[in-house]
N, C-alpha and C. Protein backbone atom coordinates (compact mmCIF):
# COMPACT_ATOMS: atom_id res chain seq x y z
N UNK A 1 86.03 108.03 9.02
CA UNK A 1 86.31 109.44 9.02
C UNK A 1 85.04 110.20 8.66
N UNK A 2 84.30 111.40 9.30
CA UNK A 2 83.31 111.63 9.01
C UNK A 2 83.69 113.03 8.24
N UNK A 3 82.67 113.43 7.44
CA UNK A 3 83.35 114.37 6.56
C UNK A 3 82.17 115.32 6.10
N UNK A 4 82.60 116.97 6.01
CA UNK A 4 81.37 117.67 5.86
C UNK A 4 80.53 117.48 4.65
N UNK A 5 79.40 118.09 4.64
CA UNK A 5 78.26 117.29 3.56
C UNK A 5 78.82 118.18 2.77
N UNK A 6 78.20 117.51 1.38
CA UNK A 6 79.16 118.65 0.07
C UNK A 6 78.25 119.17 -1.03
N UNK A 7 76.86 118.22 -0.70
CA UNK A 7 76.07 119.30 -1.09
C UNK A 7 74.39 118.60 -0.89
N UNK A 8 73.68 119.34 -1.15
CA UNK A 8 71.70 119.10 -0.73
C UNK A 8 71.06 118.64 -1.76
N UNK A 9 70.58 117.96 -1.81
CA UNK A 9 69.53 116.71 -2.71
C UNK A 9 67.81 117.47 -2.57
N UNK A 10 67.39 117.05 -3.50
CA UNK A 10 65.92 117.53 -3.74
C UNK A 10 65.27 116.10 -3.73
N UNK A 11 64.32 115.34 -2.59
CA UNK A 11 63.67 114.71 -3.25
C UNK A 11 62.65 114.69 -2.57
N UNK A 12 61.27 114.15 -3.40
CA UNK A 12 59.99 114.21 -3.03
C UNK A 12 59.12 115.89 -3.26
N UNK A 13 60.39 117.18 -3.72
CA UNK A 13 59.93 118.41 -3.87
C UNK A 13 60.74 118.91 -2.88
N UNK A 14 61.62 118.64 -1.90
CA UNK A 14 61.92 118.88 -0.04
C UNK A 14 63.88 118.54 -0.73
N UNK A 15 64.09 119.88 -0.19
CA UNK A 15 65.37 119.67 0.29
C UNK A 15 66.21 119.12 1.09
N UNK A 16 66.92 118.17 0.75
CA UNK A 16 67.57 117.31 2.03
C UNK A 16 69.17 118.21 2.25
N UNK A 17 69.43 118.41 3.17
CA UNK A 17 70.90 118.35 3.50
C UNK A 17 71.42 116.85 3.58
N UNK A 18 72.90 116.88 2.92
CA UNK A 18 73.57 115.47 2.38
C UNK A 18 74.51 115.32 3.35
N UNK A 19 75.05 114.61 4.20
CA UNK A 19 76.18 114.09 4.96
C UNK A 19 76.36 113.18 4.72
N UNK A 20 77.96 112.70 4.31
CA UNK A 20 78.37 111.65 3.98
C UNK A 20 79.33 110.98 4.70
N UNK A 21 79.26 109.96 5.16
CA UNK A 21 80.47 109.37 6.26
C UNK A 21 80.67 108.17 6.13
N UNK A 22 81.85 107.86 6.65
CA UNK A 22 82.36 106.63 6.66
C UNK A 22 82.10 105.60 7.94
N UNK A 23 81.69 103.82 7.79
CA UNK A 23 81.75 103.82 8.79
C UNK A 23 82.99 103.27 9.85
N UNK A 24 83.06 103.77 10.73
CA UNK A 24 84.72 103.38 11.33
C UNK A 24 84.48 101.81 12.21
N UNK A 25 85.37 101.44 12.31
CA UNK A 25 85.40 99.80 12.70
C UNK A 25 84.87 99.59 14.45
N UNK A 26 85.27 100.92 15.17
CA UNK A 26 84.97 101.09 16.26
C UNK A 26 83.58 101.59 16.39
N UNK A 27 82.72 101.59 15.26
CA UNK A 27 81.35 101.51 15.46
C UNK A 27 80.33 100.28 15.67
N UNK A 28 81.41 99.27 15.30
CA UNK A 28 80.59 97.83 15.12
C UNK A 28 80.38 97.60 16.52
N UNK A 29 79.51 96.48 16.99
CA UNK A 29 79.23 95.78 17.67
C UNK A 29 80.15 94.51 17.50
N UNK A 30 79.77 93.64 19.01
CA UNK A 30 80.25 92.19 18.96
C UNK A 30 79.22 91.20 17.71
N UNK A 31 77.72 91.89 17.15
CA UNK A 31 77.59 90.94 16.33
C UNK A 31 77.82 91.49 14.69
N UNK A 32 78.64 92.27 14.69
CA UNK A 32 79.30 92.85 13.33
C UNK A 32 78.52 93.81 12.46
N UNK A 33 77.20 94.67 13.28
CA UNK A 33 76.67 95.90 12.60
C UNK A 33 76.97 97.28 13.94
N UNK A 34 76.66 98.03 13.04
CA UNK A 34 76.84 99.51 13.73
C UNK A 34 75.70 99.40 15.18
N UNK A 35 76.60 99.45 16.35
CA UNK A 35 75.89 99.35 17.28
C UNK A 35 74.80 100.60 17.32
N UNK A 36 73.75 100.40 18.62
CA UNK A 36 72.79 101.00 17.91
C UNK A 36 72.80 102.71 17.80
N UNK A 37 73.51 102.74 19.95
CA UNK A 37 74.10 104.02 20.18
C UNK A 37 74.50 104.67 19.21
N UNK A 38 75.51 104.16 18.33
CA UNK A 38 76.28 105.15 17.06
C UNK A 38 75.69 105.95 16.19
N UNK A 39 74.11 105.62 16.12
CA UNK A 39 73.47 106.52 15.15
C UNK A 39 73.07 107.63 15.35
N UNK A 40 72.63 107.63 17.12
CA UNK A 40 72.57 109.14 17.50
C UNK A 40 74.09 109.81 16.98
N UNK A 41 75.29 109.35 17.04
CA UNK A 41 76.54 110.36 16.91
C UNK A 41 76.05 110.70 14.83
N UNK A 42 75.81 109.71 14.34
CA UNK A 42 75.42 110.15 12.61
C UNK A 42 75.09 111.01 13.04
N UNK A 43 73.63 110.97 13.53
CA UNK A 43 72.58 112.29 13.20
C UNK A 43 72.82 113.33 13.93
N UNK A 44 73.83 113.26 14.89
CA UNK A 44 74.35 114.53 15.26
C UNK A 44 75.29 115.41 14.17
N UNK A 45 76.45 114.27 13.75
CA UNK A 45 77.19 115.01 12.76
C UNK A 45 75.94 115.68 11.82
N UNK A 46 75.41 114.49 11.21
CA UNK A 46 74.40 115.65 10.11
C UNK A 46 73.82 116.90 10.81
N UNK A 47 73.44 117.06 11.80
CA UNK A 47 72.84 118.40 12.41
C UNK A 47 73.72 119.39 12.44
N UNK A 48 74.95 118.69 12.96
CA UNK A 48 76.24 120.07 13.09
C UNK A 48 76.64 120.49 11.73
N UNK A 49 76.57 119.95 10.93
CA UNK A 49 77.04 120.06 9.03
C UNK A 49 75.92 121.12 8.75
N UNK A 50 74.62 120.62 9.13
CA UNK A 50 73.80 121.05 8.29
C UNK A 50 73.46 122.33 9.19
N UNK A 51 73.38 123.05 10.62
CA UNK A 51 73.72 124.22 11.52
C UNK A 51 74.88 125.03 11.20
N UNK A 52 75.66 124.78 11.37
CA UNK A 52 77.08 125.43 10.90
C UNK A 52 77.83 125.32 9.63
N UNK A 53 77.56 124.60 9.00
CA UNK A 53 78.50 124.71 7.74
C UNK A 53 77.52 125.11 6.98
N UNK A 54 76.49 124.63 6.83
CA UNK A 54 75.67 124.93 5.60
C UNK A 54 75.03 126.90 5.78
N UNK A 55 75.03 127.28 6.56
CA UNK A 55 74.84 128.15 6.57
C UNK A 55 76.16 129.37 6.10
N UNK A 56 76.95 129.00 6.66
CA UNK A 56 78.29 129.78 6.72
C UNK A 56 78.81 129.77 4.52
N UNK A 57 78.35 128.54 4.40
CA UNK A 57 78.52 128.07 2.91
C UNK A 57 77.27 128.99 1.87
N UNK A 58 76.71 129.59 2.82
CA UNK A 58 75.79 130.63 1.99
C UNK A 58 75.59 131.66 2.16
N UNK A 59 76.47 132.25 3.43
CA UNK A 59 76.93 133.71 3.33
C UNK A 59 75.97 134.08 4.72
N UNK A 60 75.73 132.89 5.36
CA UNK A 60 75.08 133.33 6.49
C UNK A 60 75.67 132.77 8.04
N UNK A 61 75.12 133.17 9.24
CA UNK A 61 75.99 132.60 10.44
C UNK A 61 75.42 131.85 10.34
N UNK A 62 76.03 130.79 11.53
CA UNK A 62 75.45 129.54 11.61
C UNK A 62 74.97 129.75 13.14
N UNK A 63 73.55 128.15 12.81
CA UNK A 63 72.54 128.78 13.82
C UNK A 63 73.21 127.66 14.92
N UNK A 64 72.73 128.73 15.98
CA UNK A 64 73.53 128.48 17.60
C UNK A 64 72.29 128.30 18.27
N UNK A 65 72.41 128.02 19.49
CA UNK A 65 71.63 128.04 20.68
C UNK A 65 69.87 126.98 20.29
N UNK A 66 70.76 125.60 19.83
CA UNK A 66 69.42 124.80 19.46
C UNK A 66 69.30 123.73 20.42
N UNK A 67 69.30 122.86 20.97
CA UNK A 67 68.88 121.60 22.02
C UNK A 67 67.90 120.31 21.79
N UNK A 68 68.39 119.45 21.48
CA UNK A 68 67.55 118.20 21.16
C UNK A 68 66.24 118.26 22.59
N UNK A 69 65.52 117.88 21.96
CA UNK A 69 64.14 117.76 23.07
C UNK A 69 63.89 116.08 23.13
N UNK A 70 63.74 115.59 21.77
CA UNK A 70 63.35 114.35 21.45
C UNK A 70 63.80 113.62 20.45
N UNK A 71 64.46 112.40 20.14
CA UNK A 71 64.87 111.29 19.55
C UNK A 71 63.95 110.44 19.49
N UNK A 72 63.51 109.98 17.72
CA UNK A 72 62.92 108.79 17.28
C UNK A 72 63.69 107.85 16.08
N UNK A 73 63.67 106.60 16.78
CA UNK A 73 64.70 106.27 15.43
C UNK A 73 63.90 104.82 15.08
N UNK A 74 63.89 104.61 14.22
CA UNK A 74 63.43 103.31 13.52
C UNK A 74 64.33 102.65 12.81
N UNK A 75 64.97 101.51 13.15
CA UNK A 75 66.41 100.64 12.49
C UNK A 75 65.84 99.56 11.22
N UNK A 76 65.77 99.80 10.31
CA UNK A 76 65.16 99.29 8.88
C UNK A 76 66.18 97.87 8.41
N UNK A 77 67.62 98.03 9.06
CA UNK A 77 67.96 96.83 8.29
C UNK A 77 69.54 96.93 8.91
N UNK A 78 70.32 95.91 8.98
CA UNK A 78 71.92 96.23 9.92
C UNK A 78 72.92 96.93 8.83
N UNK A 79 73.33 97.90 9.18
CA UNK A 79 74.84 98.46 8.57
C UNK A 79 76.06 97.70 9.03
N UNK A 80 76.25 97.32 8.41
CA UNK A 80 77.76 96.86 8.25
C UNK A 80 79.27 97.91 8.29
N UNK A 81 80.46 97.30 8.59
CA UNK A 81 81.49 97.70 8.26
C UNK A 81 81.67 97.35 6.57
N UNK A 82 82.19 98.77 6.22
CA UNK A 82 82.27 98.67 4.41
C UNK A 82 83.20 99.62 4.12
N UNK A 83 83.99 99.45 3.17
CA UNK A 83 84.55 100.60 2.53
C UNK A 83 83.88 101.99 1.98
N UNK A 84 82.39 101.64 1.67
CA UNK A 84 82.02 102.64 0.74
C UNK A 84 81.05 104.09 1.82
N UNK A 85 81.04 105.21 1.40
CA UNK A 85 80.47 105.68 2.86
C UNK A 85 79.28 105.96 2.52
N UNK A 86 78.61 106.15 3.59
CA UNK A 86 76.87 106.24 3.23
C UNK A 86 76.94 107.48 4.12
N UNK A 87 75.04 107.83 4.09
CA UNK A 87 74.93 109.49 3.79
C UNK A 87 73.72 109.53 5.13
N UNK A 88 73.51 110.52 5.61
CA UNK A 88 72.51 111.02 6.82
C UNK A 88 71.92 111.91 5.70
N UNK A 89 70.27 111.91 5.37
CA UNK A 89 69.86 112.91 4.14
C UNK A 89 68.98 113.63 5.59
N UNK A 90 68.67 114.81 5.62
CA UNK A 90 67.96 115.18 6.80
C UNK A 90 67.37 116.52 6.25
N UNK A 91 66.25 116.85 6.36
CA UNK A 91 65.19 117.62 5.95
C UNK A 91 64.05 118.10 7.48
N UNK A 92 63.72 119.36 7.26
CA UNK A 92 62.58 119.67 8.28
C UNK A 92 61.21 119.41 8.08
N UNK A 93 60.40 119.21 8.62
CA UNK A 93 59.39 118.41 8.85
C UNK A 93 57.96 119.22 9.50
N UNK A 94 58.64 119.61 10.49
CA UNK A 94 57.68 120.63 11.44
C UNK A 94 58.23 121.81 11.52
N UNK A 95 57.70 123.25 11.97
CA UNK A 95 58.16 124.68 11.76
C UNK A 95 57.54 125.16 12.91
N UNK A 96 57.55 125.69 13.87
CA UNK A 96 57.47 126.03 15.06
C UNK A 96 57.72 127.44 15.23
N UNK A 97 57.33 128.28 16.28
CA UNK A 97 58.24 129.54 16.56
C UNK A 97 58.93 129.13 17.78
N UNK A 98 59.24 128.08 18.47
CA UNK A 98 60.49 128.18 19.16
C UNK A 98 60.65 126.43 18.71
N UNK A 99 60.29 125.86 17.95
CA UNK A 99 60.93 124.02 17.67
C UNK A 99 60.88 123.92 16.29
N UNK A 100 61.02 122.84 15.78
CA UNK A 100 61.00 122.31 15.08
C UNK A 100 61.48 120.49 15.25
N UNK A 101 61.13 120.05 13.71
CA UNK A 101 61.16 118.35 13.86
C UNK A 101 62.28 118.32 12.73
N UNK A 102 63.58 117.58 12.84
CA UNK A 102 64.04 117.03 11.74
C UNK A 102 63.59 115.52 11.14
N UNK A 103 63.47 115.26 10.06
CA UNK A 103 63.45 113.92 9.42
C UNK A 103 65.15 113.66 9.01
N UNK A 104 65.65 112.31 9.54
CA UNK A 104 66.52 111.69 8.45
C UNK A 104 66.37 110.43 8.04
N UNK A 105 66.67 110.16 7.33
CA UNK A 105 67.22 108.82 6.84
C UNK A 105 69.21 108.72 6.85
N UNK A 106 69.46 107.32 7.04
CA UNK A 106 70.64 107.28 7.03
C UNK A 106 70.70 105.58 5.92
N UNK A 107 71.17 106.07 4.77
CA UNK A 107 71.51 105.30 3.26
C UNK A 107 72.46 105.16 2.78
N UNK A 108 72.55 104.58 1.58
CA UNK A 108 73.15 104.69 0.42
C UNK A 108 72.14 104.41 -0.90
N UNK A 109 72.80 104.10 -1.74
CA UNK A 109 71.91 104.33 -3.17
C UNK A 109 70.87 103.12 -3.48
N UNK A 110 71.24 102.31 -2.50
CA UNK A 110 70.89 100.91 -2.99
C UNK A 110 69.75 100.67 -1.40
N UNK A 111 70.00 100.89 -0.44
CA UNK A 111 69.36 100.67 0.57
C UNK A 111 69.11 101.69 1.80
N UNK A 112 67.74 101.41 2.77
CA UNK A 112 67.71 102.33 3.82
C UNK A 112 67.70 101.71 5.24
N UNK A 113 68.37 102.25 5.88
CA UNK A 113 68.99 101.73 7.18
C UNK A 113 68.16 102.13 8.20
N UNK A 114 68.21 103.33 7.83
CA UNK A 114 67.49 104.40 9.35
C UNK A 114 66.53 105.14 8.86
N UNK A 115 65.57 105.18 9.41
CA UNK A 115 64.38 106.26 9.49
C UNK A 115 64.19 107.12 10.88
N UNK A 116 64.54 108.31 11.32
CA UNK A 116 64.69 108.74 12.58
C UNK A 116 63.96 110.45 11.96
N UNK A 117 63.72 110.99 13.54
CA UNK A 117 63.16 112.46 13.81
C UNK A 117 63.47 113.11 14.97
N UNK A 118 64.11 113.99 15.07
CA UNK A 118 64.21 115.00 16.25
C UNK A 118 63.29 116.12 16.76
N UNK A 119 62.72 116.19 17.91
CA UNK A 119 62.33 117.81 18.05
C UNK A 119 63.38 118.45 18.23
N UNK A 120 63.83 119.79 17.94
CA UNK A 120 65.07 120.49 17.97
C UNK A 120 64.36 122.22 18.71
N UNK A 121 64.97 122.91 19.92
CA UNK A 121 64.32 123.33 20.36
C UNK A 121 64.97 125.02 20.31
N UNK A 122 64.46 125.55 19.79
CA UNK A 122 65.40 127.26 20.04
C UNK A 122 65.98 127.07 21.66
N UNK A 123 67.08 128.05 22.09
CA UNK A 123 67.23 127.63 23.32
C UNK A 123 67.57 128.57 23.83
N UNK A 124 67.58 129.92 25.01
CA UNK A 124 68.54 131.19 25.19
C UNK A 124 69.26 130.41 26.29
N UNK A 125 70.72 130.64 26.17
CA UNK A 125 71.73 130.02 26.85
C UNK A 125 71.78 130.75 27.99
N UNK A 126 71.97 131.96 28.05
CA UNK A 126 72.08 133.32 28.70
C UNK A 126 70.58 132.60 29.90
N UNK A 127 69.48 132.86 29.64
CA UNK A 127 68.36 132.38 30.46
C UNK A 127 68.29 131.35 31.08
N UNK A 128 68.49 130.34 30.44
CA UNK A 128 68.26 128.68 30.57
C UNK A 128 66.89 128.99 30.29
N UNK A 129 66.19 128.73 29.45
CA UNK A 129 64.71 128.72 28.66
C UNK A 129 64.86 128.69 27.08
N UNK A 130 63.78 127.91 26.35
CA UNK A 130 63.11 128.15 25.45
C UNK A 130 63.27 129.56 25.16
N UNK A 131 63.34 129.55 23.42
CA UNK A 131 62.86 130.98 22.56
C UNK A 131 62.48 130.67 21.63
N UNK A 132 62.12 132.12 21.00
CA UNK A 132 61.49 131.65 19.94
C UNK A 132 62.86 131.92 18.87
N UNK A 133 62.25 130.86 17.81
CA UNK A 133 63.66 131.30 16.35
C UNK A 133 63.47 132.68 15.61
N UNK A 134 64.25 132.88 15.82
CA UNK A 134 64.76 134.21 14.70
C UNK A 134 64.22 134.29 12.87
N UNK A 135 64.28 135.11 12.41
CA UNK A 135 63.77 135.23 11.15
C UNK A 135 64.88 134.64 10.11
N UNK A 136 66.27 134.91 10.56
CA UNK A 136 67.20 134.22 9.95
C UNK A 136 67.03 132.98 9.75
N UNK A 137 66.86 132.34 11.07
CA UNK A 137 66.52 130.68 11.32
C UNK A 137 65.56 130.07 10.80
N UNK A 138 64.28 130.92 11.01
CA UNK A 138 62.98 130.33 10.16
C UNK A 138 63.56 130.56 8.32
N UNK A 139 64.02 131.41 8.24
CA UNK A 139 64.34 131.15 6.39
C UNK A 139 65.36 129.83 6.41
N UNK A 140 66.16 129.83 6.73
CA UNK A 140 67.16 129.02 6.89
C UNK A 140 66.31 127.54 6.90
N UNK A 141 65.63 127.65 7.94
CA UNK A 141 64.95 125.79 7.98
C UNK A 141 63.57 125.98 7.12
N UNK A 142 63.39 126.81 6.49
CA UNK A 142 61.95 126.98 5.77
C UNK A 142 62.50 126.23 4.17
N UNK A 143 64.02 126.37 4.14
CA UNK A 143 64.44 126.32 2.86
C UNK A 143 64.62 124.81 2.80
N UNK A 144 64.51 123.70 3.78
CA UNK A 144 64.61 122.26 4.13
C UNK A 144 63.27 121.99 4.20
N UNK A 145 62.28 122.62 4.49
CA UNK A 145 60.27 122.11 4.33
C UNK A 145 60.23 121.51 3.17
């Protein structure tokens, strides 16, 4: 069951947004870890938590009109099926006037699974093109640098 993040971690000086999820049985593979596909769906949930809820949770809209450009993921060690749920920590990286880069990791307290990065791209829907981010947006992801 995946479930909204409940709250943002400080580490290294850098704000992480926290997502915490469970992993479901229909994520495994035939050799009994989280196949690999499934991690893009993590780091999506963390993006949608940390776009829409986290903003709305601070008295602001949530930011719309963004578009993955690029996926990097680095697999550190196999996740298992477990009872206990582990977390997508995801922080910005790069600051752009129309992109930006997310960093995550996907953990728990004891170990790290995933090391991954997105370019994330302003987007006008209305156009089909690139924009640049808004001043809302740049505070908003300035507060994850």
């Amino acid at each position: 069951m995946v479930q909204p993040a409940l709250d943002t971690d400080r580490r290294d000086g850098v704000r992480r947004h926290i997502h915490e999820f469970q992993v479901r049985f229909g994520d495994i593979d035939v050799l009994g870890h989280v196949n690999n596909c499934r991690y893009l769906t993590y780091l999506e949930d963390a993006r949608v938590s940390m776009f829409r809820l986290d903003p709305v949770r601070e008295g602001a809209a949530p930011l719309k009109g963004l578009v993955v450009a690029r996926h990097e993921i680095d697999y550190k060690r196999p996740l298992l099926f477990r009872p206990d749920p582990v977390r997508v920590e995801t922080w910005v990286t790069e600051l752009r006037s129309a992109s930006f880069t997310l960093a995550y990791e996907i953990r728990d307290d004891e170990h790290l699974y995933v090391r991954a990065s997105s370019v994330i791209v302003a987007y006008d829907l209305e156009n089909t093109r690139s924009r640049r981010l808004g001043k809302d947006e740049i505070a908003f992801l300035t507060a994850y640098r």
